[in-house]
PDB file of N, CA and C in Angstrom:
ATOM      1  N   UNK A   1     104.113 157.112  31.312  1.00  0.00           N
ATOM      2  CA  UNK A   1     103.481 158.073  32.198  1.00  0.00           C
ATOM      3  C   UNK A   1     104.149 157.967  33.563  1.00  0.00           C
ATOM      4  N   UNK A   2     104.755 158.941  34.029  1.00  0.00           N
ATOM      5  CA  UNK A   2     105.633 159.178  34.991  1.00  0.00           C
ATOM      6  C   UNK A   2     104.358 159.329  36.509  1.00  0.00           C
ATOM      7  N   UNK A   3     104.179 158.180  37.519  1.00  0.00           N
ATOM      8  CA  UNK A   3     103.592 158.533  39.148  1.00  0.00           C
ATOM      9  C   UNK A   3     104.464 159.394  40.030  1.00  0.00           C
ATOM     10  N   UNK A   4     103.646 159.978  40.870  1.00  0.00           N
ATOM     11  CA  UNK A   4     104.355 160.792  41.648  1.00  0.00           C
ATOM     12  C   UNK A   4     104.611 160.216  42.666  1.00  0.00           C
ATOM     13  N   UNK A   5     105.755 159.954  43.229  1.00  0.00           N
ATOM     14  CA  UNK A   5     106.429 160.049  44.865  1.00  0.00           C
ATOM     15  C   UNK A   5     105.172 160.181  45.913  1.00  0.00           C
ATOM     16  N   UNK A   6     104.523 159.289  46.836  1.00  0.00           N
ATOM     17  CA  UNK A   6     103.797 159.624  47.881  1.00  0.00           C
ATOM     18  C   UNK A   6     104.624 160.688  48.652  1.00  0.00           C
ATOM     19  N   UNK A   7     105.959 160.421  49.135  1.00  0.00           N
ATOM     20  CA  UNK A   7     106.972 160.698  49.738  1.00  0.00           C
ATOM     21  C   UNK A   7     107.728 161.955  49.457  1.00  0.00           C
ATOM     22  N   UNK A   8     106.793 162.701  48.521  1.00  0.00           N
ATOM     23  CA  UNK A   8     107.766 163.854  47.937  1.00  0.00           C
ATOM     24  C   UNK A   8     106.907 165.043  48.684  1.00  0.00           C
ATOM     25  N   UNK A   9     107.408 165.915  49.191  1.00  0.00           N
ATOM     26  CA  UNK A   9     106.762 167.187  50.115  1.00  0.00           C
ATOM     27  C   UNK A   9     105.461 167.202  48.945  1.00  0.00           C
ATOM     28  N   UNK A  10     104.923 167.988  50.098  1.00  0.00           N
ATOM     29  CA  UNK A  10     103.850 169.054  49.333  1.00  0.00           C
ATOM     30  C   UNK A  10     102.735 167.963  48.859  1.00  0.00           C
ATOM     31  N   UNK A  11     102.546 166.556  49.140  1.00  0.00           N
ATOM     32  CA  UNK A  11     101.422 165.820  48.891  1.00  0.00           C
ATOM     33  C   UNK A  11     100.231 166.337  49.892  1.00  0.00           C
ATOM     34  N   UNK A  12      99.641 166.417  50.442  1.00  0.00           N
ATOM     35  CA  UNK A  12      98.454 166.895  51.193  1.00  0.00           C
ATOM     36  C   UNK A  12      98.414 164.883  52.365  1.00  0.00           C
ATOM     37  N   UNK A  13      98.672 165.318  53.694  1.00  0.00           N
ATOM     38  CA  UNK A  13      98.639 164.219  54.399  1.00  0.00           C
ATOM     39  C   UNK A  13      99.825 163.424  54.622  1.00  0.00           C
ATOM     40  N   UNK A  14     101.137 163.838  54.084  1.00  0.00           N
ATOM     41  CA  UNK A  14     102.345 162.944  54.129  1.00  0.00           C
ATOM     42  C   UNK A  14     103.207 164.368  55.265  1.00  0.00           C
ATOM     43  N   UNK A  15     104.257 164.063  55.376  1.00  0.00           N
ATOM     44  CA  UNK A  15     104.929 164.628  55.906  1.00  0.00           C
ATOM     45  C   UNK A  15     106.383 164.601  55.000  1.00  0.00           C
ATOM     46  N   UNK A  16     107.589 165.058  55.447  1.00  0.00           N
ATOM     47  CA  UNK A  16     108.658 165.016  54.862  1.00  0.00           C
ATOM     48  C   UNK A  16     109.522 163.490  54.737  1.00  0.00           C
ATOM     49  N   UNK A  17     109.239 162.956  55.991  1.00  0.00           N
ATOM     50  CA  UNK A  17     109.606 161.872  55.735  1.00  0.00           C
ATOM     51  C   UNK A  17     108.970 160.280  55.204  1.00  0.00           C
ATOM     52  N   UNK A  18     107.895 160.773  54.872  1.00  0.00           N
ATOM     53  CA  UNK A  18     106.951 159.690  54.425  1.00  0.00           C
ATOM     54  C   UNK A  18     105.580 159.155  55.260  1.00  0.00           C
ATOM     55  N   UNK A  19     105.721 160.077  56.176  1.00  0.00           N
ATOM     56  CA  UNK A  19     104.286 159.149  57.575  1.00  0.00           C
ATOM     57  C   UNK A  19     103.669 160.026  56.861  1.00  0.00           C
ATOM     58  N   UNK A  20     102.650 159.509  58.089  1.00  0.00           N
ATOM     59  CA  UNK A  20     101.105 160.745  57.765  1.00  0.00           C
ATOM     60  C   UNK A  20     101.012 161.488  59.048  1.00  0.00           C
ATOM     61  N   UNK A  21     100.894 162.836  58.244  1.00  0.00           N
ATOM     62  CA  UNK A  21     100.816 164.402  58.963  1.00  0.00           C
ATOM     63  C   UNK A  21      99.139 164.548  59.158  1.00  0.00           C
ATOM     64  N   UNK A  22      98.933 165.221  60.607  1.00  0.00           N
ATOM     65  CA  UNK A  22      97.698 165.430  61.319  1.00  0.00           C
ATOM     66  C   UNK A  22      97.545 166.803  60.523  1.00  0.00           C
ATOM     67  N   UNK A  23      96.138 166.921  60.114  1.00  0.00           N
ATOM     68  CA  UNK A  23      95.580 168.253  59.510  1.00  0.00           C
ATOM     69  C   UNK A  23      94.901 168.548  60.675  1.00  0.00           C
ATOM     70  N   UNK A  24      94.831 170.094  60.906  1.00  0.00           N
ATOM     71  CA  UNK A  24      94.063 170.820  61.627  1.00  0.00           C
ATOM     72  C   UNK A  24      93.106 170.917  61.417  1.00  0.00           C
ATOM     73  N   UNK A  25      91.847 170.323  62.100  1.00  0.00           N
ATOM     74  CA  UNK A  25      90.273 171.269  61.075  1.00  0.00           C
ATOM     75  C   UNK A  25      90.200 172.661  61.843  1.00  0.00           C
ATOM     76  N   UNK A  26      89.685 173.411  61.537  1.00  0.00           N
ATOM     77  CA  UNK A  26      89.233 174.859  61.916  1.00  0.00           C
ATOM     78  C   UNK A  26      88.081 174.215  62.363  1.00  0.00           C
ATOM     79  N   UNK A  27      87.479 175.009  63.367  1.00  0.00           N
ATOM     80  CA  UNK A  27      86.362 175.178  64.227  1.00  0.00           C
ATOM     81  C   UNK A  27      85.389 175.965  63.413  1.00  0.00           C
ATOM     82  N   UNK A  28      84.150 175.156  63.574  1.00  0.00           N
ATOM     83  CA  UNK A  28      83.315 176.378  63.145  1.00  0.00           C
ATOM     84  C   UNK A  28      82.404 176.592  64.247  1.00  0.00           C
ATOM     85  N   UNK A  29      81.791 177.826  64.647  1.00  0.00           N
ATOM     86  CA  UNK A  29      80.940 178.362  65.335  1.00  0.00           C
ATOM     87  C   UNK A  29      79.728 178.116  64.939  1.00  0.00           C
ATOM     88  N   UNK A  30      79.112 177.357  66.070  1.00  0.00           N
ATOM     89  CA  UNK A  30      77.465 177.148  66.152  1.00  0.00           C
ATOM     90  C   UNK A  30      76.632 178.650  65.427  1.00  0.00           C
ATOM     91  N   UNK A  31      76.006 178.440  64.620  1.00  0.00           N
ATOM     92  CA  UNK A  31      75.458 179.764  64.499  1.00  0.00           C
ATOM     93  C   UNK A  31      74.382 179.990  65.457  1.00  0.00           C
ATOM     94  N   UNK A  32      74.143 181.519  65.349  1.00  0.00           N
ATOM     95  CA  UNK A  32      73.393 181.963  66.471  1.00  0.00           C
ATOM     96  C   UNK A  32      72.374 181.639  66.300  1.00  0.00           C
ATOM     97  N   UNK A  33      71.136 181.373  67.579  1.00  0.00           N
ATOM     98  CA  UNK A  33      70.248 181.080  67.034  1.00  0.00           C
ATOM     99  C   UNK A  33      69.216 182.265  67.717  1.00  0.00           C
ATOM    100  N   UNK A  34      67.780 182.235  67.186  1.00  0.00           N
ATOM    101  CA  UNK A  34      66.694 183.071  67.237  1.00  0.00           C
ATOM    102  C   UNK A  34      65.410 182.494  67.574  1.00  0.00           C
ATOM    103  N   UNK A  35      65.451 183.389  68.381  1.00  0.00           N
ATOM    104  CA  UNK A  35      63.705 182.711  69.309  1.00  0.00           C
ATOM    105  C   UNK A  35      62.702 183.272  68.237  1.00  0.00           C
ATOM    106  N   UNK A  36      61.600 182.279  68.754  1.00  0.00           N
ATOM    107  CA  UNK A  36      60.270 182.562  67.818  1.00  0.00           C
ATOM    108  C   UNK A  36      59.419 182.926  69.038  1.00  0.00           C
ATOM    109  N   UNK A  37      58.941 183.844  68.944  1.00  0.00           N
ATOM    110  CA  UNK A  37      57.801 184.287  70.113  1.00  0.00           C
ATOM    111  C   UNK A  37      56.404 184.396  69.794  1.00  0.00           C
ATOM    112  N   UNK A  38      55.895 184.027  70.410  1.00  0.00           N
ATOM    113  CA  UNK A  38      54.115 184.042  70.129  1.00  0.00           C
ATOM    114  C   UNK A  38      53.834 185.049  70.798  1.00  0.00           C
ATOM    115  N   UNK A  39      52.841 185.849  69.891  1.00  0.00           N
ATOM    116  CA  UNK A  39      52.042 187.114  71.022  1.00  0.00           C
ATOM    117  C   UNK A  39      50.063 186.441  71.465  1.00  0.00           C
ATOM    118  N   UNK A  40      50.425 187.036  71.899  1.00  0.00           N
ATOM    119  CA  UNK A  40      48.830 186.600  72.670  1.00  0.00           C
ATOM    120  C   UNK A  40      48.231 188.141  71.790  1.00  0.00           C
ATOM    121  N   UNK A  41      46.716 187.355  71.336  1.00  0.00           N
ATOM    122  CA  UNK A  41      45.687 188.509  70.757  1.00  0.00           C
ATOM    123  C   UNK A  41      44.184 188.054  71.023  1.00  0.00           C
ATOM    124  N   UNK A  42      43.427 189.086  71.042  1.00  0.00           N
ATOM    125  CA  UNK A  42      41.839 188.472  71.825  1.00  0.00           C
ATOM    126  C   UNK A  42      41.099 187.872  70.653  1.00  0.00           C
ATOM    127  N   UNK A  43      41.881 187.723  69.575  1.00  0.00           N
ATOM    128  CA  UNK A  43      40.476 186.943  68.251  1.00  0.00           C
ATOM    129  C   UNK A  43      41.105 186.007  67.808  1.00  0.00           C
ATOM    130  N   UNK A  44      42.265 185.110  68.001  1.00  0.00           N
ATOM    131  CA  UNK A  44      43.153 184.001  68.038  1.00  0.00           C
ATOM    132  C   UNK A  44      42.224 182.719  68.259  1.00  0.00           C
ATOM    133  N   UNK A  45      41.858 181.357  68.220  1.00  0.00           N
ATOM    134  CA  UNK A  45      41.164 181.178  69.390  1.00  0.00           C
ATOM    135  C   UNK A  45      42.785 180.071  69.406  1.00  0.00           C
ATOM    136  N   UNK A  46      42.080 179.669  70.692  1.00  0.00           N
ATOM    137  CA  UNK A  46      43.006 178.616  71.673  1.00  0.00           C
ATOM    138  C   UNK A  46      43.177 177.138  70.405  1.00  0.00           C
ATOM    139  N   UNK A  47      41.858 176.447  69.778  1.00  0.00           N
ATOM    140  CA  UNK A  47      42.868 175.612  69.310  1.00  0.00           C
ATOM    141  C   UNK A  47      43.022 175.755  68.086  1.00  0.00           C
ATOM    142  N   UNK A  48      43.176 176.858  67.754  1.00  0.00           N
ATOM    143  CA  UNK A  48      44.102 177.308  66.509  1.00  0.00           C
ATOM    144  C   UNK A  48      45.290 177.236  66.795  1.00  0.00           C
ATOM    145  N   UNK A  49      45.728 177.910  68.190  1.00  0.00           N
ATOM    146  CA  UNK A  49      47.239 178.076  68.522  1.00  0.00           C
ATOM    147  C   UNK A  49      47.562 176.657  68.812  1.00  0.00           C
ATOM    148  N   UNK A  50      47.055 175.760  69.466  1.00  0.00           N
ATOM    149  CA  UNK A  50      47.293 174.777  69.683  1.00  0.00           C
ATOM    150  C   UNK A  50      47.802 173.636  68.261  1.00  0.00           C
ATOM    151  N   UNK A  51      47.053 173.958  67.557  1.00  0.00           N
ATOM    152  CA  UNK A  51      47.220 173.648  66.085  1.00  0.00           C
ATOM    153  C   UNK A  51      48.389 173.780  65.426  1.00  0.00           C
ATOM    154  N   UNK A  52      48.984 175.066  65.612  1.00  0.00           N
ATOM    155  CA  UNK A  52      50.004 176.317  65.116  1.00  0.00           C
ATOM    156  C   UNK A  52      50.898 175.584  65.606  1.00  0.00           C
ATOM    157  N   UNK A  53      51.029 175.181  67.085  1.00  0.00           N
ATOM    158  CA  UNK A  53      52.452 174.903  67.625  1.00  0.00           C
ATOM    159  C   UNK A  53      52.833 172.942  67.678  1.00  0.00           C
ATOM    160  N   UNK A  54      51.494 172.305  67.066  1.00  0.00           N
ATOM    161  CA  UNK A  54      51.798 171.036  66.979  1.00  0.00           C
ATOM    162  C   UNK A  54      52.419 170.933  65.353  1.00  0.00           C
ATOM    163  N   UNK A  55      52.025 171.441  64.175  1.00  0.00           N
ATOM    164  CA  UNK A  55      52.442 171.356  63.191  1.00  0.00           C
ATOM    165  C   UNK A  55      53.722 172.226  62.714  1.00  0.00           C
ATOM    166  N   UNK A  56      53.819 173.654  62.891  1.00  0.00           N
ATOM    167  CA  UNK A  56      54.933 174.268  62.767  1.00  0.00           C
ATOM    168  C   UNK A  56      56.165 174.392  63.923  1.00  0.00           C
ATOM    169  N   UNK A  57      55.628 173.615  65.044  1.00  0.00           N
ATOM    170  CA  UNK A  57      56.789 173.954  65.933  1.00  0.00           C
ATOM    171  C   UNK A  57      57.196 172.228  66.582  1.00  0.00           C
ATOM    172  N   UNK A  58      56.025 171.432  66.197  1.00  0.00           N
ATOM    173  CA  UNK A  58      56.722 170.130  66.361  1.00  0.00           C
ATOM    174  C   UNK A  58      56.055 169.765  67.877  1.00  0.00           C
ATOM    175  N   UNK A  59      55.470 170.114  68.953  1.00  0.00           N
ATOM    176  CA  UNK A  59      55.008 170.333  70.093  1.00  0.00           C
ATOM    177  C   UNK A  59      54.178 169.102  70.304  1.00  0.00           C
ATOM    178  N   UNK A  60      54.454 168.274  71.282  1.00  0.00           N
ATOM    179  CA  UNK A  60      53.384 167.340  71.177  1.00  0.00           C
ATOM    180  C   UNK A  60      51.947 168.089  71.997  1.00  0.00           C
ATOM    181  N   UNK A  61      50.655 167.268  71.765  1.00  0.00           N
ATOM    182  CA  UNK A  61      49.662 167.951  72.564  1.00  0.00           C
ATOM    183  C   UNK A  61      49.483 168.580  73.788  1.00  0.00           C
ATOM    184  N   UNK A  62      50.640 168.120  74.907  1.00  0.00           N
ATOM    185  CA  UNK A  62      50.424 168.863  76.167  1.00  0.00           C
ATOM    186  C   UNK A  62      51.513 170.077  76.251  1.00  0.00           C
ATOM    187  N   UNK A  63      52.652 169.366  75.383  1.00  0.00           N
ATOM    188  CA  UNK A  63      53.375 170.739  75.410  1.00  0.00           C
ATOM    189  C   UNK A  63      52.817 171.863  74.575  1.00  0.00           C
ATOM    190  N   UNK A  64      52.038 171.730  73.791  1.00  0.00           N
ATOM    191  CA  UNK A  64      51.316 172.785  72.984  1.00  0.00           C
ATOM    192  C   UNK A  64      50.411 173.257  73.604  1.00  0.00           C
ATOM    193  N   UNK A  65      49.399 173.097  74.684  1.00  0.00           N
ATOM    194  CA  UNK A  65      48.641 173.366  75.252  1.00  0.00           C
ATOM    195  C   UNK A  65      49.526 174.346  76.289  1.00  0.00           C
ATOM    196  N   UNK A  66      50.515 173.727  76.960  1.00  0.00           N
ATOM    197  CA  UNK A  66      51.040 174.791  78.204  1.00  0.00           C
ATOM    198  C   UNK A  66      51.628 175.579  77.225  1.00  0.00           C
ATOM    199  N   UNK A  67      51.822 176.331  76.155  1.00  0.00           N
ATOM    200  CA  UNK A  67      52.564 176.919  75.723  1.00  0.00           C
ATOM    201  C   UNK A  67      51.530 177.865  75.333  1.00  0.00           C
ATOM    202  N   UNK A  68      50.645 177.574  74.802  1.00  0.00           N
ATOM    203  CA  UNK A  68      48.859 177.936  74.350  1.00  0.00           C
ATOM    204  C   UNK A  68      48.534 178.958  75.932  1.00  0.00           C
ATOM    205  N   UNK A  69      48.927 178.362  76.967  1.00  0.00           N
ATOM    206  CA  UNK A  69      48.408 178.869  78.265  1.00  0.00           C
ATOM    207  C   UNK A  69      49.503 179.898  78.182  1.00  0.00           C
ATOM    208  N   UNK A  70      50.511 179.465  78.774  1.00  0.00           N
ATOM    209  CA  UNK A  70      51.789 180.463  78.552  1.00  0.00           C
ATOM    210  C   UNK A  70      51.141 181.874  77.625  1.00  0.00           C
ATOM    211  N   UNK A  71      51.483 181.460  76.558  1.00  0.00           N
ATOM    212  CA  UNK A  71      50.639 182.996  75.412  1.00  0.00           C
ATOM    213  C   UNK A  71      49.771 183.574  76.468  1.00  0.00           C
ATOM    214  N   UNK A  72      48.461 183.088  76.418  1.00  0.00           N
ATOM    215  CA  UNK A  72      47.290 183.372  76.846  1.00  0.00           C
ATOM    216  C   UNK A  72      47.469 184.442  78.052  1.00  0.00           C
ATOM    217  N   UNK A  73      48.020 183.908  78.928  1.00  0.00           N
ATOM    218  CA  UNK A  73      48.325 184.317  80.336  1.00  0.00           C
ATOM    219  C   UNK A  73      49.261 185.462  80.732  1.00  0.00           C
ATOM    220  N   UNK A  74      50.357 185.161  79.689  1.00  0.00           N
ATOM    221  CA  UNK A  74      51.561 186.149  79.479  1.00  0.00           C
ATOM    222  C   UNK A  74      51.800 186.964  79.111  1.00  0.00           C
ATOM    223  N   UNK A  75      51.156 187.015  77.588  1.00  0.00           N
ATOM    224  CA  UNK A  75      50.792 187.559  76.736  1.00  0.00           C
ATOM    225  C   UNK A  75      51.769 187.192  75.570  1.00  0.00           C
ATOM    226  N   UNK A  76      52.775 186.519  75.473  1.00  0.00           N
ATOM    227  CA  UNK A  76      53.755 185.767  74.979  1.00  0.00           C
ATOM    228  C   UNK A  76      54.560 184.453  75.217  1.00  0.00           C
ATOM    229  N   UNK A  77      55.292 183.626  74.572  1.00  0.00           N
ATOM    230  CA  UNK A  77      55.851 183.417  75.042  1.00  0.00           C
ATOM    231  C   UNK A  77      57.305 182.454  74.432  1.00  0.00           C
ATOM    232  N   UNK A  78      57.955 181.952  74.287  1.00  0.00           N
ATOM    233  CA  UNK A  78      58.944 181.544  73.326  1.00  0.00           C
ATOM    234  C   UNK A  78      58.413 180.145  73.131  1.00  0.00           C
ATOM    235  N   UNK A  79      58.453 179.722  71.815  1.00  0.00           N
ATOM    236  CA  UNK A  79      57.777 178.200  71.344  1.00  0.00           C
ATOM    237  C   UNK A  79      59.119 178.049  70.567  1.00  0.00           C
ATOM    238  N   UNK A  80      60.057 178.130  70.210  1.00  0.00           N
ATOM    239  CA  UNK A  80      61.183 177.364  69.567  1.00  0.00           C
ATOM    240  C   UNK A  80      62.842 178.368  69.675  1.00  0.00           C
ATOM    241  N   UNK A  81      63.582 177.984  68.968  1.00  0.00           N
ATOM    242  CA  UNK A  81      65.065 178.472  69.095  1.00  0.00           C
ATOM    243  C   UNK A  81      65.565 177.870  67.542  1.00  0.00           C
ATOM    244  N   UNK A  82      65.867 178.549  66.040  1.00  0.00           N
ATOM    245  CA  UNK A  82      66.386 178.131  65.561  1.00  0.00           C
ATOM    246  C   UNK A  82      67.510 178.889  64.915  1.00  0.00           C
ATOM    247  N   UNK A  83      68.170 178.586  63.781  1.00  0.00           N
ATOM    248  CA  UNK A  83      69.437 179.439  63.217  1.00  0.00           C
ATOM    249  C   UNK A  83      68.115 180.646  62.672  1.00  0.00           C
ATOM    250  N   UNK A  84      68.938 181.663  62.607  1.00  0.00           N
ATOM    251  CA  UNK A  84      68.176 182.842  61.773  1.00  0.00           C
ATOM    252  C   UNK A  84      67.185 182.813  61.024  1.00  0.00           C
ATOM    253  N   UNK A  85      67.445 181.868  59.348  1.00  0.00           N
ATOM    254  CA  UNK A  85      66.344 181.832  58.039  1.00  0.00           C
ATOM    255  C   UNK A  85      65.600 180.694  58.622  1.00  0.00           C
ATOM    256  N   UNK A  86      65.872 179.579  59.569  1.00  0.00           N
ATOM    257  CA  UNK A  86      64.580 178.687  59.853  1.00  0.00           C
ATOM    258  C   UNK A  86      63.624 179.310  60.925  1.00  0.00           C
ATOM    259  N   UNK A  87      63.892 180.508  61.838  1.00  0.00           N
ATOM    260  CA  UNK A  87      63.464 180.836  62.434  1.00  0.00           C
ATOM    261  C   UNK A  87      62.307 181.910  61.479  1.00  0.00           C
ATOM    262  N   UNK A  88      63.052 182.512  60.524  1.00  0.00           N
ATOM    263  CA  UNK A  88      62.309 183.334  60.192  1.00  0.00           C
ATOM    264  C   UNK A  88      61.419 182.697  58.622  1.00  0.00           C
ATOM    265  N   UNK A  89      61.428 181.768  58.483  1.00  0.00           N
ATOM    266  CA  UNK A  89      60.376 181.291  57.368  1.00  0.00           C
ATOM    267  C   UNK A  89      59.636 180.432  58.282  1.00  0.00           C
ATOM    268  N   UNK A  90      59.422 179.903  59.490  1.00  0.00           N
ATOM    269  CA  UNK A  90      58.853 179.703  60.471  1.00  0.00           C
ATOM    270  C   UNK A  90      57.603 180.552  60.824  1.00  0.00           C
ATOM    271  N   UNK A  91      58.227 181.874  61.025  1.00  0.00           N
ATOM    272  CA  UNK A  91      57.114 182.834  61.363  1.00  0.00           C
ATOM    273  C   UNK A  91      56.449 183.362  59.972  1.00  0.00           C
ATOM    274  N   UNK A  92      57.108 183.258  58.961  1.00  0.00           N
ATOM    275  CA  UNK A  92      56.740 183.444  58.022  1.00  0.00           C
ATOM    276  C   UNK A  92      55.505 182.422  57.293  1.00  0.00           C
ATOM    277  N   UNK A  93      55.216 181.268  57.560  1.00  0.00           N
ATOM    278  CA  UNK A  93      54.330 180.185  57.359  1.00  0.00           C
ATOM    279  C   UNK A  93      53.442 180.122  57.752  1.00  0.00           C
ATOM    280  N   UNK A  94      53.831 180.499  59.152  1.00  0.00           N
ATOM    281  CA  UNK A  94      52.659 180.683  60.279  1.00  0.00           C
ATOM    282  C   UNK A  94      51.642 181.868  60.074  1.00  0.00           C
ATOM    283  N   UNK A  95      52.588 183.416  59.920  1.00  0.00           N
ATOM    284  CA  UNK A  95      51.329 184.189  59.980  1.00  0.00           C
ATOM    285  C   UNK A  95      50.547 184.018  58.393  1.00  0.00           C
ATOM    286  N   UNK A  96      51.326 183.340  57.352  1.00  0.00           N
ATOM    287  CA  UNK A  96      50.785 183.067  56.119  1.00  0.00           C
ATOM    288  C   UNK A  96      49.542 182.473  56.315  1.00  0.00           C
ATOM    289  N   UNK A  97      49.530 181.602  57.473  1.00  0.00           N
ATOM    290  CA  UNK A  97      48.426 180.261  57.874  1.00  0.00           C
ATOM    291  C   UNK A  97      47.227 180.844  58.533  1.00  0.00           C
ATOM    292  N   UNK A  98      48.075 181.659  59.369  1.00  0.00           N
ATOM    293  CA  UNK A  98      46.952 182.460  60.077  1.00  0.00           C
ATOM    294  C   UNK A  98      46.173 183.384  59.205  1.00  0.00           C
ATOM    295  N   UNK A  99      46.574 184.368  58.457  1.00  0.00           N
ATOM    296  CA  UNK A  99      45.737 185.272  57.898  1.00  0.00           C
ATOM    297  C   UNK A  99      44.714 184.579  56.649  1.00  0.00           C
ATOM    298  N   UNK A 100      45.407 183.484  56.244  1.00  0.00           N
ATOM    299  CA  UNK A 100      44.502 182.413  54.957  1.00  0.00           C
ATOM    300  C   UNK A 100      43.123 181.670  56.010  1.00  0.00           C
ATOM    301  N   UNK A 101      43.041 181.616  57.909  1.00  0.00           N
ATOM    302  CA  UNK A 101      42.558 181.345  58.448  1.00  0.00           C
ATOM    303  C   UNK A 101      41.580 182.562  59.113  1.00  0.00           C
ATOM    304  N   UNK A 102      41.812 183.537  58.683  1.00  0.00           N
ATOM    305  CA  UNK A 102      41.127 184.470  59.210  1.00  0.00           C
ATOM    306  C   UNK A 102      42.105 185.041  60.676  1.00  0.00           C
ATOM    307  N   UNK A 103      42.830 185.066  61.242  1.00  0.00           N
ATOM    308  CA  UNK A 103      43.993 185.132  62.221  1.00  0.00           C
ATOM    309  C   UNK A 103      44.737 185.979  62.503  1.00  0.00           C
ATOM    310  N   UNK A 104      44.724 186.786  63.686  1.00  0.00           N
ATOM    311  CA  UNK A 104      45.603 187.716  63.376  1.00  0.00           C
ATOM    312  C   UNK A 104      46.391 187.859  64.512  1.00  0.00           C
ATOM    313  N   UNK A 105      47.086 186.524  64.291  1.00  0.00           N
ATOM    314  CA  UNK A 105      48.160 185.855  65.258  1.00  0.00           C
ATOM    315  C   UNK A 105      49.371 186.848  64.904  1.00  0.00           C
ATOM    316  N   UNK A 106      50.379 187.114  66.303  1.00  0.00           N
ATOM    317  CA  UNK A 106      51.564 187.813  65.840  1.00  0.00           C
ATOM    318  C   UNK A 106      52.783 186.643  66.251  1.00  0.00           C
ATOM    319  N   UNK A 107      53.636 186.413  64.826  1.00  0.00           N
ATOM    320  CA  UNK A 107      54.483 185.933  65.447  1.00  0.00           C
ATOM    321  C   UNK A 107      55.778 186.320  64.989  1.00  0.00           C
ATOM    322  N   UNK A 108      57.100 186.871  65.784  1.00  0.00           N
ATOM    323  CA  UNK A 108      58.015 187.091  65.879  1.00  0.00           C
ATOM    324  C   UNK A 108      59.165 186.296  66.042  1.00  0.00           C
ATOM    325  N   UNK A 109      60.669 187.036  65.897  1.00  0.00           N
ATOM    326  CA  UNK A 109      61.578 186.621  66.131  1.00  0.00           C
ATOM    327  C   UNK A 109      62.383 187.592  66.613  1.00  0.00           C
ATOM    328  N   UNK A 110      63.893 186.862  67.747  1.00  0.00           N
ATOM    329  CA  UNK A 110      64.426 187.827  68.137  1.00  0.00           C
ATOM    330  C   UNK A 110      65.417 186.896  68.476  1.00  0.00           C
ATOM    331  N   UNK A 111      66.866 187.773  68.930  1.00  0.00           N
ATOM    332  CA  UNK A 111      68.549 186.809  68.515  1.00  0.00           C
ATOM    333  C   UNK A 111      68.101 186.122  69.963  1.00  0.00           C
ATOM    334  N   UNK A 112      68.730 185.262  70.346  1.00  0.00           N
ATOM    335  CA  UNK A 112      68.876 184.383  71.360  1.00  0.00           C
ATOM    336  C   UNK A 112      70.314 185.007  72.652  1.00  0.00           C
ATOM    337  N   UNK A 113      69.823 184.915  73.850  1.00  0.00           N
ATOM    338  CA  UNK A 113      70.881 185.838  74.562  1.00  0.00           C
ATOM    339  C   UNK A 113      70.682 186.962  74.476  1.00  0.00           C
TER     340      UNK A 113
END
């Protein structure tokens, strides 16, 4: 059974004369990502949302609360940033949660920038 030549062109990582040749990686682009927005509604209550943004958005208790206010006050307001499909099975869980709760929380997404 005949081995092949490290040293013979065309190995992947050698060069012509026997060293080792630098491969280029290609760059890949961060994908874009997508805000999740909370809407503020008058039959929501407060620690439902508060609830909403400690379990699906990761929020510890005070940041969930100013964010809870934020809504409230604003009438919206952005609770996360992820790639596209986590953003959108995100909102997708949530209003699942909400309406199995009686809820008629709105929550959205939209591109980032």
């Amino acid at each position: 059974m005949a081995t092949k030549d490290p040293n013979k062109p065309g190995r992947p990582g050698r060069d012509n004369d026997g060293g080792t040749q630098l491969l280029e990686r290609q760059k890949t682009k961060k994908p874009r990502l997508w805000k999740v927005l909370m809407h503020n509604d008058d039959y929501t209550t407060q620690e439902f949302v508060v609830y909403v943004l400690q379990q699906y958005f990761r929020k510890d208790p005070s940041e969930a609360m100013r964010l809870m206010l934020q809504v409230h006050q604003s009438g919206m307001a952005v609770v996360g940033a992820y790639p596209k499909d986590v953003a959108e099975t995100k909102v997708a869980l949530v209003m699942d949660f909400a309406r199995e709760h009686g809820h008629p929380l709105q929550v959205t997404t939209e591109p980032e920038g």
